[in-house]
PDB file of N, CA and C in Angstrom:
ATOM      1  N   UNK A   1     -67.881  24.645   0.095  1.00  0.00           N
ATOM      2  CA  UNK A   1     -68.825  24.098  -0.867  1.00  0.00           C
ATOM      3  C   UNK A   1     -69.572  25.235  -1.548  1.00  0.00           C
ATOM      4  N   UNK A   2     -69.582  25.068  -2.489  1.00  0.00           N
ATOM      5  CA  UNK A   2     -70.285  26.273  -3.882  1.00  0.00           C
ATOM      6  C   UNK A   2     -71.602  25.995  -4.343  1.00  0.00           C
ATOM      7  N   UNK A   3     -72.045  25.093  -3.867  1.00  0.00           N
ATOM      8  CA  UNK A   3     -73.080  24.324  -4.778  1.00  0.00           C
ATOM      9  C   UNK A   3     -74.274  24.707  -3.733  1.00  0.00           C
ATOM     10  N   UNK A   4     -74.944  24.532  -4.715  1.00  0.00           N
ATOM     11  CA  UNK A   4     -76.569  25.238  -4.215  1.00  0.00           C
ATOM     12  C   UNK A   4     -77.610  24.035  -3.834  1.00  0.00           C
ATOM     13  N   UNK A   5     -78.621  24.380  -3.210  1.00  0.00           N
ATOM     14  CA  UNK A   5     -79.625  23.066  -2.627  1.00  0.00           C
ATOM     15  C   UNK A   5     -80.950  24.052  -3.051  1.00  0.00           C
ATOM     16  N   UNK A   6     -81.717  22.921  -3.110  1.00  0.00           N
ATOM     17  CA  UNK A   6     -83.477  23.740  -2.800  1.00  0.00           C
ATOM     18  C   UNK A   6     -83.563  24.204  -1.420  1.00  0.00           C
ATOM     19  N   UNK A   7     -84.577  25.481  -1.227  1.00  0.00           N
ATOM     20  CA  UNK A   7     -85.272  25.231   0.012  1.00  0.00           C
ATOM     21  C   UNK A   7     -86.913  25.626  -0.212  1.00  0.00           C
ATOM     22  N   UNK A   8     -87.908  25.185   0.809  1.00  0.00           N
ATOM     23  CA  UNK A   8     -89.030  26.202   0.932  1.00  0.00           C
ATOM     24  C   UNK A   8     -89.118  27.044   2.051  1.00  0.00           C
ATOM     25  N   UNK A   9     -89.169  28.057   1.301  1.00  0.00           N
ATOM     26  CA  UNK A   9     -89.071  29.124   2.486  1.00  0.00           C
ATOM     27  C   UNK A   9     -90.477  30.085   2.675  1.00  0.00           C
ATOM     28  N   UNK A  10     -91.164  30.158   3.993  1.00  0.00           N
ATOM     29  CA  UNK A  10     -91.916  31.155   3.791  1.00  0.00           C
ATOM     30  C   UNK A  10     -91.596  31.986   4.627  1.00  0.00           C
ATOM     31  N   UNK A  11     -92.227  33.610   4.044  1.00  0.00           N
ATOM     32  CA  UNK A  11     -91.952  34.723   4.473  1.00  0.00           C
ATOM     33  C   UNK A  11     -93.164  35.666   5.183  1.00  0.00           C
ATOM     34  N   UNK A  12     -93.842  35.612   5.475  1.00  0.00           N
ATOM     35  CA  UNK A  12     -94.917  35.943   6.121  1.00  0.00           C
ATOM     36  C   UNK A  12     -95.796  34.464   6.171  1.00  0.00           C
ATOM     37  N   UNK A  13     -96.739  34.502   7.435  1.00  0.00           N
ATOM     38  CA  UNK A  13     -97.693  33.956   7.730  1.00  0.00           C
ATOM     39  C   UNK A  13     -98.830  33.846   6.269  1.00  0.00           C
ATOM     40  N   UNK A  14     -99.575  32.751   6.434  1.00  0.00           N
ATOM     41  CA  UNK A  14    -100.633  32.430   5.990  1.00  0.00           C
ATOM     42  C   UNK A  14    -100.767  31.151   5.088  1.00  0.00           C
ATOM     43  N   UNK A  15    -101.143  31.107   3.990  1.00  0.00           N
ATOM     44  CA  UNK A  15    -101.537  29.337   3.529  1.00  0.00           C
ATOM     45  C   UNK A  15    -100.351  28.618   2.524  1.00  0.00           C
ATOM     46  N   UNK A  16    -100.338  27.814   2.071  1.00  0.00           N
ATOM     47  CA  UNK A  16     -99.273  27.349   1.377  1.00  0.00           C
ATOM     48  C   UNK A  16     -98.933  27.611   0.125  1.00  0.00           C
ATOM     49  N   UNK A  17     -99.742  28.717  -0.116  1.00  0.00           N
ATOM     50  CA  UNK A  17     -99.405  29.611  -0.874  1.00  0.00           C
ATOM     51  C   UNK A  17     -98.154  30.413  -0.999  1.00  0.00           C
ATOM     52  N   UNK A  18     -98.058  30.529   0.221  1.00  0.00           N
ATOM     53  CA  UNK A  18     -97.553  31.463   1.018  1.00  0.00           C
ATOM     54  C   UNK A  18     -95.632  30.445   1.134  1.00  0.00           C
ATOM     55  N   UNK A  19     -95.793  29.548   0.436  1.00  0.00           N
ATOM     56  CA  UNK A  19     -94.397  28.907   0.161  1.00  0.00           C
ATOM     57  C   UNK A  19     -93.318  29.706  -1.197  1.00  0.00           C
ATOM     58  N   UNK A  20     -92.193  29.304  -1.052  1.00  0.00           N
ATOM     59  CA  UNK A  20     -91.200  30.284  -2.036  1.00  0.00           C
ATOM     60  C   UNK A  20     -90.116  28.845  -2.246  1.00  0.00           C
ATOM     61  N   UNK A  21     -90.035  28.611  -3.558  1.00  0.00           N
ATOM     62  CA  UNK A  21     -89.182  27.595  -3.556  1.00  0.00           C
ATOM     63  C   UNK A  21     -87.921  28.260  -3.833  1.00  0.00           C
ATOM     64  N   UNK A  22     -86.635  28.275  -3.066  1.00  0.00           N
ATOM     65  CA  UNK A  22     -85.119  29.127  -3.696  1.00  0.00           C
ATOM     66  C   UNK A  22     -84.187  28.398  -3.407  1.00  0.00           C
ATOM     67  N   UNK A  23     -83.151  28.554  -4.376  1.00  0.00           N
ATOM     68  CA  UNK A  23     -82.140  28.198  -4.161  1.00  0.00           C
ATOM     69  C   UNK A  23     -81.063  28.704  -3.218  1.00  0.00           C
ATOM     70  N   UNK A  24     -80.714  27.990  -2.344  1.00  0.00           N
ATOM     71  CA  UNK A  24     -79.785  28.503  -1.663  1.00  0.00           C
ATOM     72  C   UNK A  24     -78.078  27.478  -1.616  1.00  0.00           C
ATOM     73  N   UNK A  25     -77.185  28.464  -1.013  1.00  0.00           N
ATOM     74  CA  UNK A  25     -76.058  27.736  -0.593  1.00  0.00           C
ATOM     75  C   UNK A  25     -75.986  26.665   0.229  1.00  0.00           C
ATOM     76  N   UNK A  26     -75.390  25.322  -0.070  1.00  0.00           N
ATOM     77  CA  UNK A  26     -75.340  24.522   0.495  1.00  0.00           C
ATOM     78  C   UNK A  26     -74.300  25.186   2.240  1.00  0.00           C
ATOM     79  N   UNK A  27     -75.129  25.245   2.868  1.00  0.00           N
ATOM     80  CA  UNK A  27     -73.627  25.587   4.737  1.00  0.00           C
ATOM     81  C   UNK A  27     -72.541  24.782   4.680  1.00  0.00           C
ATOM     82  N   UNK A  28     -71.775  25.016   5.151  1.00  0.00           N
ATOM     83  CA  UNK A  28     -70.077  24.396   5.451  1.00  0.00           C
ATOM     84  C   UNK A  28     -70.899  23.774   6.665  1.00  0.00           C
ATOM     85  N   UNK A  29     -70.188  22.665   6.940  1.00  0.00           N
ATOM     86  CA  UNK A  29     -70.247  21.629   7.852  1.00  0.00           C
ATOM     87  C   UNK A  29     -69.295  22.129   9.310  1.00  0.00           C
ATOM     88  N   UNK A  30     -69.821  22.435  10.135  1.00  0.00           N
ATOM     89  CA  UNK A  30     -69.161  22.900  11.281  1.00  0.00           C
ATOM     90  C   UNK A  30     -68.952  21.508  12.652  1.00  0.00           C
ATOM     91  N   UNK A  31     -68.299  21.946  13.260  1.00  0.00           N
ATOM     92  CA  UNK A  31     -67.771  20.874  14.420  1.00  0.00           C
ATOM     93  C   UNK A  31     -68.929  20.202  14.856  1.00  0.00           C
ATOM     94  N   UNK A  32     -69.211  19.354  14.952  1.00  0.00           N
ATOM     95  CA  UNK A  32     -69.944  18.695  15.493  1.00  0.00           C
ATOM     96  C   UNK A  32     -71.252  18.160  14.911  1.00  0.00           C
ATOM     97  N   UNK A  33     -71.535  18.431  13.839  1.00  0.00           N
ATOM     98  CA  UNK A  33     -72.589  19.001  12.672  1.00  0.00           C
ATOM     99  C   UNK A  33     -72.306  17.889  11.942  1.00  0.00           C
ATOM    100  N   UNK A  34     -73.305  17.788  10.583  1.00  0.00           N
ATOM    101  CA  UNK A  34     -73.721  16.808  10.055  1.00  0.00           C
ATOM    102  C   UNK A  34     -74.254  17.496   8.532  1.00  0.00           C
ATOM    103  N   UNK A  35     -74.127  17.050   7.391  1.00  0.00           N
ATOM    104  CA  UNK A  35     -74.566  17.742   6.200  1.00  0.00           C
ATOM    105  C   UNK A  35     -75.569  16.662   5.702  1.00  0.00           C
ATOM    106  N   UNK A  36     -77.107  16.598   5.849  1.00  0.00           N
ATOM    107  CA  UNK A  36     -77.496  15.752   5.199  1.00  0.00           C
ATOM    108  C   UNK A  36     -78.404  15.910   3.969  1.00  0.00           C
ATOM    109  N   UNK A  37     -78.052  15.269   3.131  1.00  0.00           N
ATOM    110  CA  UNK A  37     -79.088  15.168   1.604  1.00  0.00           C
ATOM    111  C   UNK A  37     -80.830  14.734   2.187  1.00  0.00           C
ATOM    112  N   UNK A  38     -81.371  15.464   2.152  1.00  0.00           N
ATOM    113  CA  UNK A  38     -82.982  15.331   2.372  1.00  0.00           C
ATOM    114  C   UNK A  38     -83.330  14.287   1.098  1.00  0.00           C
ATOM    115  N   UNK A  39     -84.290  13.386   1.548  1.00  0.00           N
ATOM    116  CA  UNK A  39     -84.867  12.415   1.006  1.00  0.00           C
ATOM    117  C   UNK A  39     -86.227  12.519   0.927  1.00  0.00           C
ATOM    118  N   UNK A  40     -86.673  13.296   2.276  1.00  0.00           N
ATOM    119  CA  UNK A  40     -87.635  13.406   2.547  1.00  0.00           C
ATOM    120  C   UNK A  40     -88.514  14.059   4.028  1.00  0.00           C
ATOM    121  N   UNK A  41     -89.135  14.855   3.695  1.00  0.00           N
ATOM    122  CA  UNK A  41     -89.646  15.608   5.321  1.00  0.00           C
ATOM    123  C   UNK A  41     -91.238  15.197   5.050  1.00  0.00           C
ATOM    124  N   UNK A  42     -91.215  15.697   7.098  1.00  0.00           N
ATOM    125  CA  UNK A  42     -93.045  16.018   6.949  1.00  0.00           C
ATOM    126  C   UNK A  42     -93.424  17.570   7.723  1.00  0.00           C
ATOM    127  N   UNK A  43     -94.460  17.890   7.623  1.00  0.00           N
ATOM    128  CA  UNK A  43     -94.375  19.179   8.059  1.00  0.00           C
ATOM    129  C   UNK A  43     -95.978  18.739   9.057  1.00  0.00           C
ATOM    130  N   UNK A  44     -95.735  19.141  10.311  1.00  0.00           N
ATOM    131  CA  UNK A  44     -95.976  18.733  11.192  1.00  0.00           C
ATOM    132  C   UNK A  44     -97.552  19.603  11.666  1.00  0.00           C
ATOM    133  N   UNK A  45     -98.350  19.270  13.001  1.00  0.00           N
ATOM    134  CA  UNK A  45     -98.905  19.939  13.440  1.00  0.00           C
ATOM    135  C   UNK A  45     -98.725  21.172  13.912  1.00  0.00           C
ATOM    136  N   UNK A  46     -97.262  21.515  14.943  1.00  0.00           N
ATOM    137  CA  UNK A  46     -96.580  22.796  14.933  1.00  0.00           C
ATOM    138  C   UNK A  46     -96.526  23.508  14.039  1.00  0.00           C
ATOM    139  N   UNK A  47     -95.367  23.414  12.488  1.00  0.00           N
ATOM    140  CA  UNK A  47     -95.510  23.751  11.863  1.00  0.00           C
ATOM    141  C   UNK A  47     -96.482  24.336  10.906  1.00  0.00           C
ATOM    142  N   UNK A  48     -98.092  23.930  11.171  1.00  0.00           N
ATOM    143  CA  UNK A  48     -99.448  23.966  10.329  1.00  0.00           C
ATOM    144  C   UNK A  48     -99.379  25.782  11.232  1.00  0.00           C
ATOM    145  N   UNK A  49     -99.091  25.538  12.604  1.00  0.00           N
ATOM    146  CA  UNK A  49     -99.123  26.644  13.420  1.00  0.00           C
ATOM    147  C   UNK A  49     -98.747  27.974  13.019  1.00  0.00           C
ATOM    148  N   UNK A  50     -97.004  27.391  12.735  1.00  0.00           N
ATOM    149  CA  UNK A  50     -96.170  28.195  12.668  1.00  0.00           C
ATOM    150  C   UNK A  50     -96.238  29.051  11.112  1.00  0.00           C
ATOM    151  N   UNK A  51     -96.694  27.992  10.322  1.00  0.00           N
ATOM    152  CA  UNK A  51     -97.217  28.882   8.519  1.00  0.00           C
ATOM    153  C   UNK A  51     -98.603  29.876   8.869  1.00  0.00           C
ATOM    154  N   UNK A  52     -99.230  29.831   9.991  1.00  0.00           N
ATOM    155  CA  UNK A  52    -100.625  29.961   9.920  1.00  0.00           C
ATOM    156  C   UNK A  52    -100.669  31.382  10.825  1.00  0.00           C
ATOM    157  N   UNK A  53     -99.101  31.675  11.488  1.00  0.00           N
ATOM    158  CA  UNK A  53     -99.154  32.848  12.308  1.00  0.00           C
ATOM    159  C   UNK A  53     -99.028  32.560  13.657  1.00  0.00           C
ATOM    160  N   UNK A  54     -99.607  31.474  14.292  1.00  0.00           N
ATOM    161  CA  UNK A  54    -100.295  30.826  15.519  1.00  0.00           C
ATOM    162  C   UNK A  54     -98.944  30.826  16.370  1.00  0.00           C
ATOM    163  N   UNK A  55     -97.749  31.100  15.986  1.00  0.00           N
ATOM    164  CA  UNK A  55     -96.712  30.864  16.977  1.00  0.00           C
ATOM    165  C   UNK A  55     -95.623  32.159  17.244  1.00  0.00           C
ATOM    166  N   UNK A  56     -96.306  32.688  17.837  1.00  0.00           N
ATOM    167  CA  UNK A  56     -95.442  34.120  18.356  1.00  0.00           C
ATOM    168  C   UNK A  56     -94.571  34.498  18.435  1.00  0.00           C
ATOM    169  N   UNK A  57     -93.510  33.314  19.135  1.00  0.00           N
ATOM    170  CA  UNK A  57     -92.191  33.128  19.482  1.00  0.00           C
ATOM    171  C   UNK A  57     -91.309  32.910  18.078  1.00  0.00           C
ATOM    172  N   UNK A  58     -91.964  32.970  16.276  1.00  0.00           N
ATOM    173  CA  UNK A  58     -91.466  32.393  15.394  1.00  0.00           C
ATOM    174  C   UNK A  58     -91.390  33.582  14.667  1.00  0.00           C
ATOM    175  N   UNK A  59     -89.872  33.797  13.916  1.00  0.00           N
ATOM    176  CA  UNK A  59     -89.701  34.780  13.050  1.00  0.00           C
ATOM    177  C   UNK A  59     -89.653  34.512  11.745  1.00  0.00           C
ATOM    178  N   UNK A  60     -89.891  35.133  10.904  1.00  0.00           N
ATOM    179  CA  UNK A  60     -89.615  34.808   9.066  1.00  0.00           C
ATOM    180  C   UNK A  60     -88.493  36.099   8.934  1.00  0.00           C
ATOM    181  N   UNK A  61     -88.215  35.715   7.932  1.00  0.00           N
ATOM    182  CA  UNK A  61     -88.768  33.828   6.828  1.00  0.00           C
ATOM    183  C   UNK A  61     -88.588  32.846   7.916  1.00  0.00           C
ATOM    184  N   UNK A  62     -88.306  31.584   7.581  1.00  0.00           N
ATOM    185  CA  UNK A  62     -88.493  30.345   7.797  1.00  0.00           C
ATOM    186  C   UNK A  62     -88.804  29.291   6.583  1.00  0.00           C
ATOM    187  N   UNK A  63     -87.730  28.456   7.230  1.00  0.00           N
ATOM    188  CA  UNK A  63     -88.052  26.755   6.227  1.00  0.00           C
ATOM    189  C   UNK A  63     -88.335  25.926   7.439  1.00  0.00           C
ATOM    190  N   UNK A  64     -89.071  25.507   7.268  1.00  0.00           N
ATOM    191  CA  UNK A  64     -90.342  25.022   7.565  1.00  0.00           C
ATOM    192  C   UNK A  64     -89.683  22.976   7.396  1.00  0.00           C
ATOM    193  N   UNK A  65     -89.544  22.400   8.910  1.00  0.00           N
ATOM    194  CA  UNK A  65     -89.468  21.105   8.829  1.00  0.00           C
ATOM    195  C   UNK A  65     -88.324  21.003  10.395  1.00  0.00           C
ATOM    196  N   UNK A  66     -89.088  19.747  10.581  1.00  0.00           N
ATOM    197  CA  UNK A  66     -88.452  19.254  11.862  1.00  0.00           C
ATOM    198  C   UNK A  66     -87.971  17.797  11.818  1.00  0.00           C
ATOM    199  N   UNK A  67     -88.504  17.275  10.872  1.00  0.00           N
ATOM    200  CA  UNK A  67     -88.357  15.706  11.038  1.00  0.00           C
ATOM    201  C   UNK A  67     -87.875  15.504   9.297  1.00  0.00           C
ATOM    202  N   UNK A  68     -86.712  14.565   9.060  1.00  0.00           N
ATOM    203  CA  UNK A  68     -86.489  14.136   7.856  1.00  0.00           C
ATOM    204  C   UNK A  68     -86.199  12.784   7.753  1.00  0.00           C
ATOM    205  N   UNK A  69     -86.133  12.436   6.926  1.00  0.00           N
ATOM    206  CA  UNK A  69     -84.694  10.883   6.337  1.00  0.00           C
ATOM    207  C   UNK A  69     -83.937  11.369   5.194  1.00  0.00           C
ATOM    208  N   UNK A  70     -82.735  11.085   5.117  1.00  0.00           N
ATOM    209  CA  UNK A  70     -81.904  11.307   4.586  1.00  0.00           C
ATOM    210  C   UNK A  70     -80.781  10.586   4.336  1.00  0.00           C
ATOM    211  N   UNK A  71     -79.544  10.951   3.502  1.00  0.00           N
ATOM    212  CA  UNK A  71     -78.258  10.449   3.765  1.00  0.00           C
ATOM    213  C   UNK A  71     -77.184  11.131   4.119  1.00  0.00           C
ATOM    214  N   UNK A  72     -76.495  11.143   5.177  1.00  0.00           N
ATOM    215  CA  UNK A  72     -75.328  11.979   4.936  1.00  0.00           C
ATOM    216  C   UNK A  72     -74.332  12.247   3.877  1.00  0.00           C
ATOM    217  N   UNK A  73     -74.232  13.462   3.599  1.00  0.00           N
ATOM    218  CA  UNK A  73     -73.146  13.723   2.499  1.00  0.00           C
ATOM    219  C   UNK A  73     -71.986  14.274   3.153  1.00  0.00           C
ATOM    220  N   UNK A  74     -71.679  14.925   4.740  1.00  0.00           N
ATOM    221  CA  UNK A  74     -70.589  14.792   5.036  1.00  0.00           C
ATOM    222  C   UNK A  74     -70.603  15.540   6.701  1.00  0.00           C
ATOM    223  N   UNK A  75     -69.950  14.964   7.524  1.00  0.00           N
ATOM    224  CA  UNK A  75     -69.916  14.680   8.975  1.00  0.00           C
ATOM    225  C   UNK A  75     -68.288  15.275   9.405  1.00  0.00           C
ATOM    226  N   UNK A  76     -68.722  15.817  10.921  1.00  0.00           N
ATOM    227  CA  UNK A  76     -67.367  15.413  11.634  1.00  0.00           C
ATOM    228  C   UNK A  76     -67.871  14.989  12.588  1.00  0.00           C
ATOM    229  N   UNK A  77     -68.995  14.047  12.859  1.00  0.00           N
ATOM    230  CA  UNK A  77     -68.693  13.057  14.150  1.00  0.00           C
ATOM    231  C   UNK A  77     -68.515  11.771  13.535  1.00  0.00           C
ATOM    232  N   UNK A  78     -67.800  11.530  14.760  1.00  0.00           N
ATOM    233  CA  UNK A  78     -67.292   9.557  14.900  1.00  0.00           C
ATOM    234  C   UNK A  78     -68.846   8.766  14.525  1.00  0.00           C
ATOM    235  N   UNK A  79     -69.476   8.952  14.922  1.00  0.00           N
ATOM    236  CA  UNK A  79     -70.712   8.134  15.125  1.00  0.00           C
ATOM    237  C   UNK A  79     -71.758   8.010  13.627  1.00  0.00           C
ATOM    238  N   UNK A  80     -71.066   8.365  12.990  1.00  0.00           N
ATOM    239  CA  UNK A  80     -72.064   8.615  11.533  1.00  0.00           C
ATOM    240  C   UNK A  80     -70.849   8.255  10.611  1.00  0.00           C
ATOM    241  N   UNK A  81     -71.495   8.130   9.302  1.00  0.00           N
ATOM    242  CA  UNK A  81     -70.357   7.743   8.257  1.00  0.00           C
ATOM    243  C   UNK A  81     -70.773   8.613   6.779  1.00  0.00           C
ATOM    244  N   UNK A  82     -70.313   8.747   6.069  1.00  0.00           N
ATOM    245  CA  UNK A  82     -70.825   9.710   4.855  1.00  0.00           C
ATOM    246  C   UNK A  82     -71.635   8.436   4.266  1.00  0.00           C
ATOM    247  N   UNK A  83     -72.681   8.562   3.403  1.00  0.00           N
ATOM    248  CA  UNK A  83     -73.655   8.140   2.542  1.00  0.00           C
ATOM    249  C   UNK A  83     -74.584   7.055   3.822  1.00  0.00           C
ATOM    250  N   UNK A  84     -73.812   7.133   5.065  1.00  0.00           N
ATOM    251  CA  UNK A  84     -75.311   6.235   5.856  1.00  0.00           C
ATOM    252  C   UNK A  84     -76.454   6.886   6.004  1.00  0.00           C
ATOM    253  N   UNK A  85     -77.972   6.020   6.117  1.00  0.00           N
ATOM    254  CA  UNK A  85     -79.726   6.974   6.164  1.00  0.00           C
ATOM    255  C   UNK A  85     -79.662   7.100   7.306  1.00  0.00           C
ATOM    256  N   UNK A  86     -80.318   7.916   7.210  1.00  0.00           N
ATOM    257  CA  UNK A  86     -80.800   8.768   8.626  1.00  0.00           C
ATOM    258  C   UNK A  86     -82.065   8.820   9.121  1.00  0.00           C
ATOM    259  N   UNK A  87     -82.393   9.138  10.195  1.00  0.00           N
ATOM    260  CA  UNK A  87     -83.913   9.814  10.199  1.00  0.00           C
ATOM    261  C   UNK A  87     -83.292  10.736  11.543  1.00  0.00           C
ATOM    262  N   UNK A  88     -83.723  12.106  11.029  1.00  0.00           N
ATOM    263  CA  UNK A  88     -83.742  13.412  12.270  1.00  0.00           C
ATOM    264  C   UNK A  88     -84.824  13.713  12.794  1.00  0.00           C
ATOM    265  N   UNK A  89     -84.893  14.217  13.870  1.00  0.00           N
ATOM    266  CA  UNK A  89     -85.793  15.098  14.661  1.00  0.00           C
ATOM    267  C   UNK A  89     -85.292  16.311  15.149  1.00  0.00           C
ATOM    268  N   UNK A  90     -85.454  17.212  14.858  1.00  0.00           N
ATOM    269  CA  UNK A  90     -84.712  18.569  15.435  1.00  0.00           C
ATOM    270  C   UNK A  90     -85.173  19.573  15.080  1.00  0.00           C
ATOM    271  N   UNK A  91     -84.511  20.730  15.065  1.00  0.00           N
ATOM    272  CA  UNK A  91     -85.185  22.067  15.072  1.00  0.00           C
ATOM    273  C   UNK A  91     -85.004  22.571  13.703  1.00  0.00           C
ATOM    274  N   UNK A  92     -85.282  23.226  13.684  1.00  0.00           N
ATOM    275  CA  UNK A  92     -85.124  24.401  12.387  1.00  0.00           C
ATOM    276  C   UNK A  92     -84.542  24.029  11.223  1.00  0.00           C
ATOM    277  N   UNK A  93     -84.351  23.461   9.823  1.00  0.00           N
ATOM    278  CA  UNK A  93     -83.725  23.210   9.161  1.00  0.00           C
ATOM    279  C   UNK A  93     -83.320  23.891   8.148  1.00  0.00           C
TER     280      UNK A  93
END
């Protein structure tokens, strides 16, 4: 896939200022993995942390989001179908 997506990315600590909107490459879909079209995130109490410096263990850059809804645009598990919504919880996006 060639095609590009948004992201926000920040690169050092501090306020939301401190956000970078870029375009990046959409990832190839790997075994087990899931490609989904964002609909929508929230950026969390952690995360308030993690923009703010407060989390040690966290490197930048970083995009910033743990929780979405979405649709899939393309899967290799059985258990999902392309264009069904979603809602994730997970790490790093």
């Amino acid at each position: 896939m060639n095609q590009k997506m948004k992201a926000m990315v920040i690169y050092e600590p501090g306020g939301p200022e401190k956000f970078v909107l870029e375009e990046r490459e959409i990832p190839n879909v790997k075994e087990g993995w899931t490609l989904v079209k964002i609909k929508g995130f929230g950026i969390n109490h952690s995360e308030i942390f993690t923009r703010k410096g407060l989390s040690p263990d966290v490197q930048f850059p970083r995009t910033l989001g743990i929780e979405c809804v979405g649709q899939v645009v393309e899967t290799t598990r059985r258990d999902l179908q392309e264009g069904q919504k979603i809602v994730s919880i997970m790490g790093e996006m």
